[in-house]
C-alpha atoms as a PDB file:
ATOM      1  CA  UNK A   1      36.586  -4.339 -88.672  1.00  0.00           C
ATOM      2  CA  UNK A   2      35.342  -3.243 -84.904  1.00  0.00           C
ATOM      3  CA  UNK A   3      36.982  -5.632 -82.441  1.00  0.00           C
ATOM      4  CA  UNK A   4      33.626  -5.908 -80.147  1.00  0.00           C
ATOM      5  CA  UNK A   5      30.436  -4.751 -82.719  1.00  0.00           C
ATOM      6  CA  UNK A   6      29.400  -6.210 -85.064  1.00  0.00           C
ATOM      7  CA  UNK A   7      28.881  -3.821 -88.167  1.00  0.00           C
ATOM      8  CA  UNK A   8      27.446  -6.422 -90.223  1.00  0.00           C
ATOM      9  CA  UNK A   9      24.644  -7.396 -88.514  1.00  0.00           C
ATOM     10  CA  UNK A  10      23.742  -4.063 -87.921  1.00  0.00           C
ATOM     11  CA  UNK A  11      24.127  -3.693 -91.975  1.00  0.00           C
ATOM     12  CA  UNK A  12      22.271  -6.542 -92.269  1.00  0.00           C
ATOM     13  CA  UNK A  13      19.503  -6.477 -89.857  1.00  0.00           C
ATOM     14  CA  UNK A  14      15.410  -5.696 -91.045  1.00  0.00           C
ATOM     15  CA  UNK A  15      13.914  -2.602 -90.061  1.00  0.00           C
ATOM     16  CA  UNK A  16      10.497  -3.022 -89.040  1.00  0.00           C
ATOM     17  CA  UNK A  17       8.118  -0.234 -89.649  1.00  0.00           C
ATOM     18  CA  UNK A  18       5.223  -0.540 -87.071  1.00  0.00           C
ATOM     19  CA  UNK A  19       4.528   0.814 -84.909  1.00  0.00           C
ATOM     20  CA  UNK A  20       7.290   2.768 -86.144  1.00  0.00           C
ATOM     21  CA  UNK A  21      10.599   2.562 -87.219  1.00  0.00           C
ATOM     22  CA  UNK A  22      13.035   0.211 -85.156  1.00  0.00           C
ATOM     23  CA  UNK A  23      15.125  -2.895 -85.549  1.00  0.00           C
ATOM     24  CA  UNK A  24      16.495  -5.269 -82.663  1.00  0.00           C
ATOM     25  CA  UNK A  25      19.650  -7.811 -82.976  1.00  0.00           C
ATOM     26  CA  UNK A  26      19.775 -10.460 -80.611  1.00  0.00           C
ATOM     27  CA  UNK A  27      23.876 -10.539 -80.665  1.00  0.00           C
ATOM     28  CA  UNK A  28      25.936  -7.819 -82.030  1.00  0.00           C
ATOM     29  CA  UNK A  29      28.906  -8.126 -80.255  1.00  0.00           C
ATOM     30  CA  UNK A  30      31.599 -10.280 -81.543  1.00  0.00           C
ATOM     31  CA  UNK A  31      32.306 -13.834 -79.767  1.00  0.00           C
ATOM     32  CA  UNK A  32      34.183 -13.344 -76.203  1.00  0.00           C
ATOM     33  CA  UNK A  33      33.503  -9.268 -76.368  1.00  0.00           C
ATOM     34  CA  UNK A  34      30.972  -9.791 -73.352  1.00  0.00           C
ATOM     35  CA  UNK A  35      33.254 -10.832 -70.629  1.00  0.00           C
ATOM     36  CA  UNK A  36      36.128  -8.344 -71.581  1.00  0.00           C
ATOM     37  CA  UNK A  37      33.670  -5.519 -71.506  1.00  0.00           C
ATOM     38  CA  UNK A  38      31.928  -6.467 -68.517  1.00  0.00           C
ATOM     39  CA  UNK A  39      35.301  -6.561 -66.536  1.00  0.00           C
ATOM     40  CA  UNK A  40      35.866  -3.237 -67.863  1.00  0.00           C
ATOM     41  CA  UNK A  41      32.061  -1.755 -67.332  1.00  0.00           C
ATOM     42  CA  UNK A  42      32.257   1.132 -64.740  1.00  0.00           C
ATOM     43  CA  UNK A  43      31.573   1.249 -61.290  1.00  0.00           C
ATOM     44  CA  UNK A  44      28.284   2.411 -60.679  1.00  0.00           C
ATOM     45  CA  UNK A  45      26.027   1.691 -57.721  1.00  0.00           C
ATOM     46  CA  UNK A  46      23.474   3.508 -57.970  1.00  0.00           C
ATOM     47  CA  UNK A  47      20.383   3.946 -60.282  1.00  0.00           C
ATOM     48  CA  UNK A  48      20.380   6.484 -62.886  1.00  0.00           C
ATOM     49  CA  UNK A  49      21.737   7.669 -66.112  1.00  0.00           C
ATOM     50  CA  UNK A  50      25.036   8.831 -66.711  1.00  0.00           C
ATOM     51  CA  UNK A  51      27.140  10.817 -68.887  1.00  0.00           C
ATOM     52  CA  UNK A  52      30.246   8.411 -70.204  1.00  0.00           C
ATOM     53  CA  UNK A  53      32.674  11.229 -69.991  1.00  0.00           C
ATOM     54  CA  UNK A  54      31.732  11.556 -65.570  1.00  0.00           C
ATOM     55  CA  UNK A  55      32.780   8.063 -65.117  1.00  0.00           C
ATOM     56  CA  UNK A  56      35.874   6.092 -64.740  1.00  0.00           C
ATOM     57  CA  UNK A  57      36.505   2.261 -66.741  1.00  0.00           C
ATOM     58  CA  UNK A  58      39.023   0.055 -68.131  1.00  0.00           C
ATOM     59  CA  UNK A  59      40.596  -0.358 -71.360  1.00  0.00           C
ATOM     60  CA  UNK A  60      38.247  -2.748 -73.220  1.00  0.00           C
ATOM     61  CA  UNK A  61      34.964  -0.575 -72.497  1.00  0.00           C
ATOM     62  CA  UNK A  62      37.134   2.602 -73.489  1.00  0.00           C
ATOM     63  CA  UNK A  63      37.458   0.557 -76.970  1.00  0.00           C
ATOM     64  CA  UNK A  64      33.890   0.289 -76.465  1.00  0.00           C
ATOM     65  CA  UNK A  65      33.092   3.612 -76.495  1.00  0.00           C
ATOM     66  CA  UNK A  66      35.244   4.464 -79.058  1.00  0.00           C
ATOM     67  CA  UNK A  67      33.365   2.199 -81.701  1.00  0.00           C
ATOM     68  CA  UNK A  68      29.936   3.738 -80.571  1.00  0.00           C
ATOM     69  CA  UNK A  69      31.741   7.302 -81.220  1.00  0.00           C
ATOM     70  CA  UNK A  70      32.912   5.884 -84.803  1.00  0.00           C
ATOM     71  CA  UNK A  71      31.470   7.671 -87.975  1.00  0.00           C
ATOM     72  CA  UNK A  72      31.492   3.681 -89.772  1.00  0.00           C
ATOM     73  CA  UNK A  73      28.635   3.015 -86.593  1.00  0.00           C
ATOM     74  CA  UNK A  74      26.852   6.591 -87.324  1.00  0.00           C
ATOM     75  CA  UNK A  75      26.814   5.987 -91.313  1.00  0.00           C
ATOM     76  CA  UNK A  76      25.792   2.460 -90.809  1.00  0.00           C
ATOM     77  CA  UNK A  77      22.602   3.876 -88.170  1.00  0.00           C
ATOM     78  CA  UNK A  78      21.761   6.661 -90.200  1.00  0.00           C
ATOM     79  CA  UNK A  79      21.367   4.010 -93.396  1.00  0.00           C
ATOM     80  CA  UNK A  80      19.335   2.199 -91.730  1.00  0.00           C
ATOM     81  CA  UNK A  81      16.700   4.551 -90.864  1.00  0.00           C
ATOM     82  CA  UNK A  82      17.281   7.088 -94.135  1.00  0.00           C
ATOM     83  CA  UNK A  83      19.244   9.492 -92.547  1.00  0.00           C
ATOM     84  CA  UNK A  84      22.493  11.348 -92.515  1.00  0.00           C
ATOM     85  CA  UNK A  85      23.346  11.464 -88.989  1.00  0.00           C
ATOM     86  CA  UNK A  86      27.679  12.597 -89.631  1.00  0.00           C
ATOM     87  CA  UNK A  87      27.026  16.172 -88.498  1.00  0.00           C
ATOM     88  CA  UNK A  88      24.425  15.460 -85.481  1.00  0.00           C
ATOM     89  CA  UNK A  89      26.436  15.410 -82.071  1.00  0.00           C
ATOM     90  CA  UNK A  90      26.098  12.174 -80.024  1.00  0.00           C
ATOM     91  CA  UNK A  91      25.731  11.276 -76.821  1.00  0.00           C
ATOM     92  CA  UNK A  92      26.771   8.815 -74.789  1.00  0.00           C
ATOM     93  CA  UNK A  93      25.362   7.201 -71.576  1.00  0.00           C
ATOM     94  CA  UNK A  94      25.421   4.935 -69.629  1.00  0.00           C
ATOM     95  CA  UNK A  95      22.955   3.336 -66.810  1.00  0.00           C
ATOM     96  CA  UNK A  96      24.911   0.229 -63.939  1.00  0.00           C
ATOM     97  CA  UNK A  97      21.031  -0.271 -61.877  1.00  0.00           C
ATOM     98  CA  UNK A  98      17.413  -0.270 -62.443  1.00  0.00           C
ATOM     99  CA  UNK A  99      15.069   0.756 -59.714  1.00  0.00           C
ATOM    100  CA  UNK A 100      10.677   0.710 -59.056  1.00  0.00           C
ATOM    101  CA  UNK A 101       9.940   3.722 -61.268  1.00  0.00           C
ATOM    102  CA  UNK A 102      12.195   2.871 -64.103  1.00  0.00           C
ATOM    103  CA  UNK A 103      11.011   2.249 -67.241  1.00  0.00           C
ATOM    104  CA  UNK A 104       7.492   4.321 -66.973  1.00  0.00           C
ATOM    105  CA  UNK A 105       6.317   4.572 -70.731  1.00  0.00           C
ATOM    106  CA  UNK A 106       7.466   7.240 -72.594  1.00  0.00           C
ATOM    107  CA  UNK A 107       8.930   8.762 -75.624  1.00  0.00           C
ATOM    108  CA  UNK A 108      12.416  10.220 -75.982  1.00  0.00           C
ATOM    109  CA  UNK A 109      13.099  13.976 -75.978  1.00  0.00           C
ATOM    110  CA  UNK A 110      12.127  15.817 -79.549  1.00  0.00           C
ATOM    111  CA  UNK A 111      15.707  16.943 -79.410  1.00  0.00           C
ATOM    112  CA  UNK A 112      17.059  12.899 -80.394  1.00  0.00           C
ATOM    113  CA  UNK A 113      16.654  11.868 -83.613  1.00  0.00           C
ATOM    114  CA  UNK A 114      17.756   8.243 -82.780  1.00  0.00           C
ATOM    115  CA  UNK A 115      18.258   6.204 -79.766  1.00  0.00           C
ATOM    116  CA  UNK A 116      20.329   2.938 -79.515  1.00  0.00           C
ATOM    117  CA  UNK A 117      20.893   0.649 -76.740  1.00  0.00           C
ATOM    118  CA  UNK A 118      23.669  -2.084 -76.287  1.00  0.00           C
ATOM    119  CA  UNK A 119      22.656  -4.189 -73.450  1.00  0.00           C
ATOM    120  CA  UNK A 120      25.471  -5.338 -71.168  1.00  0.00           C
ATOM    121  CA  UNK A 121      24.379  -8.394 -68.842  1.00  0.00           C
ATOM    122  CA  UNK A 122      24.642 -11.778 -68.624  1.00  0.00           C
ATOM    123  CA  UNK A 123      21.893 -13.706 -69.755  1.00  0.00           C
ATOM    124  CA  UNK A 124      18.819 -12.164 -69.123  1.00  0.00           C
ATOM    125  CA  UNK A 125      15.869 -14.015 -67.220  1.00  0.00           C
ATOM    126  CA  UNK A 126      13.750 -11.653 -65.944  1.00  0.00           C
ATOM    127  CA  UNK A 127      10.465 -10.637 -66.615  1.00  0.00           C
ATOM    128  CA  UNK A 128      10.644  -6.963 -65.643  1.00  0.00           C
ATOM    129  CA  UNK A 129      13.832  -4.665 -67.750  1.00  0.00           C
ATOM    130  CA  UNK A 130      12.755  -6.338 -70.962  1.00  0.00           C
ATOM    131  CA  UNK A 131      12.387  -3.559 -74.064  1.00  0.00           C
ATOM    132  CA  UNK A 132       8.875  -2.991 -75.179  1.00  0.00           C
ATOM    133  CA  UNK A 133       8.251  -1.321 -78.334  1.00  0.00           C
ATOM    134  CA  UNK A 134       4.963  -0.069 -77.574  1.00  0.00           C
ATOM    135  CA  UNK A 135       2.217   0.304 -79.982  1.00  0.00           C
ATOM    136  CA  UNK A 136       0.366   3.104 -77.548  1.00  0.00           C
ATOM    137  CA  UNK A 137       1.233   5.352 -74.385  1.00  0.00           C
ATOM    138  CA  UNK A 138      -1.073   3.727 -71.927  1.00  0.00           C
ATOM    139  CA  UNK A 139      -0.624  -0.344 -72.152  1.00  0.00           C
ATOM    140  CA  UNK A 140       2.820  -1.991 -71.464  1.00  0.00           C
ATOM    141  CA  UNK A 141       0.947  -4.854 -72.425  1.00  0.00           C
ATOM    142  CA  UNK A 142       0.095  -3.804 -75.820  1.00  0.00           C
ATOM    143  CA  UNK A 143       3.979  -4.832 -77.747  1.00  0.00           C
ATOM    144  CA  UNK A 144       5.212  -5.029 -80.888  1.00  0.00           C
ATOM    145  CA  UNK A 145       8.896  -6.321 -79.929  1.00  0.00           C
ATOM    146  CA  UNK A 146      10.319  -7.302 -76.322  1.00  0.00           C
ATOM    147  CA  UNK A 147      14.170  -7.182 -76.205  1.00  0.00           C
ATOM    148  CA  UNK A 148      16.011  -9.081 -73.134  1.00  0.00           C
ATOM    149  CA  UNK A 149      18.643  -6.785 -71.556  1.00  0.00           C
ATOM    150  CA  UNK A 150      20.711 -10.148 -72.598  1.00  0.00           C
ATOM    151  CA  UNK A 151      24.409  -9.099 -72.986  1.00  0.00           C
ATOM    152  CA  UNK A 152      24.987  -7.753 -76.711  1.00  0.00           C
ATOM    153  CA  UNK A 153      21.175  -7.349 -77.249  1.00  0.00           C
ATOM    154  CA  UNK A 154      20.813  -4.280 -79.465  1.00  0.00           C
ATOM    155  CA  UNK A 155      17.893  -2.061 -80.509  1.00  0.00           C
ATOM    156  CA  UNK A 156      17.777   1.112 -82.100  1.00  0.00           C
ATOM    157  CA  UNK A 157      14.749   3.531 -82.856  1.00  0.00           C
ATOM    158  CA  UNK A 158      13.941   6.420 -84.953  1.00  0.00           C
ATOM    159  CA  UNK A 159      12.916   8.848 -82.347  1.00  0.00           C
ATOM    160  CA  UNK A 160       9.221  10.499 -83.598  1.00  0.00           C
ATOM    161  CA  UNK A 161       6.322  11.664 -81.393  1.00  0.00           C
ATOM    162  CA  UNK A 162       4.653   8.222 -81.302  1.00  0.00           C
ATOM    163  CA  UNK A 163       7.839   6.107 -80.611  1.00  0.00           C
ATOM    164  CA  UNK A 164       6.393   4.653 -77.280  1.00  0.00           C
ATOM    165  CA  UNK A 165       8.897   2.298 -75.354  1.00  0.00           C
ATOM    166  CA  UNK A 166       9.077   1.236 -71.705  1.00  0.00           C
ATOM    167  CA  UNK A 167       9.663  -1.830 -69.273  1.00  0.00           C
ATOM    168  CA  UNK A 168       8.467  -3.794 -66.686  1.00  0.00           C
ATOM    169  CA  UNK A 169       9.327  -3.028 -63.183  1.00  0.00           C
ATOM    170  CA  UNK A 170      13.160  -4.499 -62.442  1.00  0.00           C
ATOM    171  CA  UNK A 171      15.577  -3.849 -59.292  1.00  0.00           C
ATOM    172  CA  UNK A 172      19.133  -4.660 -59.801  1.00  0.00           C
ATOM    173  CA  UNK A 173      21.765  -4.370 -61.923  1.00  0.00           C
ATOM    174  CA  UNK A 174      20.690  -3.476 -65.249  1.00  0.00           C
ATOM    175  CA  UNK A 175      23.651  -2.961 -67.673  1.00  0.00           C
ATOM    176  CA  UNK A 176      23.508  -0.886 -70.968  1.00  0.00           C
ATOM    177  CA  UNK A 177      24.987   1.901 -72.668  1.00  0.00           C
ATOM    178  CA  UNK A 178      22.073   4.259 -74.774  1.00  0.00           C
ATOM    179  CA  UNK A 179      23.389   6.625 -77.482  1.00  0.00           C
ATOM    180  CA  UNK A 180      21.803   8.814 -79.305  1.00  0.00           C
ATOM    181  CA  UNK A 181      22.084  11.167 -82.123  1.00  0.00           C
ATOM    182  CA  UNK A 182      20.879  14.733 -81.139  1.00  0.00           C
ATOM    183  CA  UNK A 183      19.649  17.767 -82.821  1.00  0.00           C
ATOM    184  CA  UNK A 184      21.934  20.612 -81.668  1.00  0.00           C
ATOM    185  CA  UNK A 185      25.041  21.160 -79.887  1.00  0.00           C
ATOM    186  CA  UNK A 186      22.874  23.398 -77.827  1.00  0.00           C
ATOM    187  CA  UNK A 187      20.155  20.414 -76.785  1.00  0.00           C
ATOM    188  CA  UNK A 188      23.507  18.170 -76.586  1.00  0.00           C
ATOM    189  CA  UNK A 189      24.608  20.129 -73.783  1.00  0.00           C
ATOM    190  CA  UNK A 190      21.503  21.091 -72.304  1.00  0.00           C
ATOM    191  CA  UNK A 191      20.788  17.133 -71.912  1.00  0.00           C
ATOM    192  CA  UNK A 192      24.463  16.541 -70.875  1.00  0.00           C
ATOM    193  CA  UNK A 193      24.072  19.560 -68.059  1.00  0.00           C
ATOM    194  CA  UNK A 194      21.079  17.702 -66.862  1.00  0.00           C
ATOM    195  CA  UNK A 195      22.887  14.370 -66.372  1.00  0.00           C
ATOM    196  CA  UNK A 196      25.915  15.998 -64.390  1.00  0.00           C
ATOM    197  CA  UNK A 197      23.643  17.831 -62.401  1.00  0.00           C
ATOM    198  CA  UNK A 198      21.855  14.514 -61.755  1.00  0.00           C
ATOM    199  CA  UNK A 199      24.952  12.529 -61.252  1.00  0.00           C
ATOM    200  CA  UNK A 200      26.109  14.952 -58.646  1.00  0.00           C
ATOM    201  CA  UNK A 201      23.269  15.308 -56.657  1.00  0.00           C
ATOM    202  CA  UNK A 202      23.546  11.122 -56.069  1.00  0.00           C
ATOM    203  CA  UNK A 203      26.757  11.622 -54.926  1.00  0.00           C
ATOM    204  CA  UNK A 204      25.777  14.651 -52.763  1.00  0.00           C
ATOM    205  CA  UNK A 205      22.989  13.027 -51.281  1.00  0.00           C
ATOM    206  CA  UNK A 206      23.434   8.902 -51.285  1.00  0.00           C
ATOM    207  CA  UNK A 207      20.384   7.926 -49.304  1.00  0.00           C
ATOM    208  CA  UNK A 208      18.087   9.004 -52.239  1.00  0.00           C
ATOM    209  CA  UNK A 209      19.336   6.456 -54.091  1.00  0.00           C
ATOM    210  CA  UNK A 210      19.519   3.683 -52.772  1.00  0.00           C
ATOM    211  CA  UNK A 211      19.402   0.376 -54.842  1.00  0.00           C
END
């Protein structure tokens, strides 16, 4: 049994097949995980994705990690969406703040197969930074699903040319950790060479990126 997720109700939960494949869960982190993790979440002050392995954190979002990383998660993911994801590499990021142009509409890179994201806030009232599953590329309007960025929210999506998702405008702190299963080691670490390269040009040049 995972000390913070949830397996079950990841096991458990409906996969919904339009506009295409994708399930939410409102809460799949175990009771008092939130807190622990959030204490623990690193520092970041800037907007941006990063790589998990270029940042620092405490012990309960290292135990974090290490359940994301777990091939009981991957088997239970792949199930759910009819494929066998144990010898795709994974990646792990993680983003601290949103800014304006965040959360343009768009699909995720050919190279994933399948992107999750575990929301790590408090209770999430915003308008702007909720999850639209998007049943087009031009109208944030037009939504099959909205997801809060609540803490524990989860969604995960089978990656496929049509798998439009996006948000709202939000500016703040904007918790989550995205993982996704990936093609090749090669993509892995063409996409991980990307995110170093971006992480170190917002430490190299601050004022870009301002919150």
């Amino acid at each position: 049994m995972s000390e913070f997720i949830d397996i079950s109700k990841i096991n458990n939960a409906t996969v919904i097949h339009n506009p295409f494949d994708f399930f939410q869960i409102d809460q799949v982190l175990n009771p008092g995980s939130l807190e622990a993790i959030r204490n623990d979440f690193p520092a970041i002050d800037k907007p941006g994705i990063y790589p998990v392995g270029s940042l620092k954190y405490g012990a309960a979002f290292a135990k974090l990690i290490a359940e994301v990383k777990s091939s009981q998660l991957c088997a239970v993911i792949g199930s759910k969406f009819g494929i066998d994801l144990s010898d795709l590499p994974l990646m792990v990021t993680v983003r601290g703040h949103a800014q304006q142009k965040d959360g343009r509409i768009h699909c995720d890179s050919s190279d994933k197969v399948v992107t999750c994201l575990l929301y790590l806030n408090e209770a999430w009232d915003a308008e702007g930074g909720r999850l639209r599953i998007l049943r087009d590329g031009q109208n944030i309007e037009n939504y099959a699903a909205e997801i809060p960025a609540s803490g524990g929210s989860f969604a995960a999506f089978r990656v496929t040319p049509s798998s439009w998702h996006g948000h709202k405008p939000f500016v703040g702190e904007r918790r989550y950790i995205m993982f996704n299963w990936i093609r090749s080691d090669g993509a892995l670490k063409s996409h991980e060479g990307r995110h170093r390269l971006s992480s170190f040009v917002k430490k190299l040049i601050p004022f870009f990126y301002k919150k």
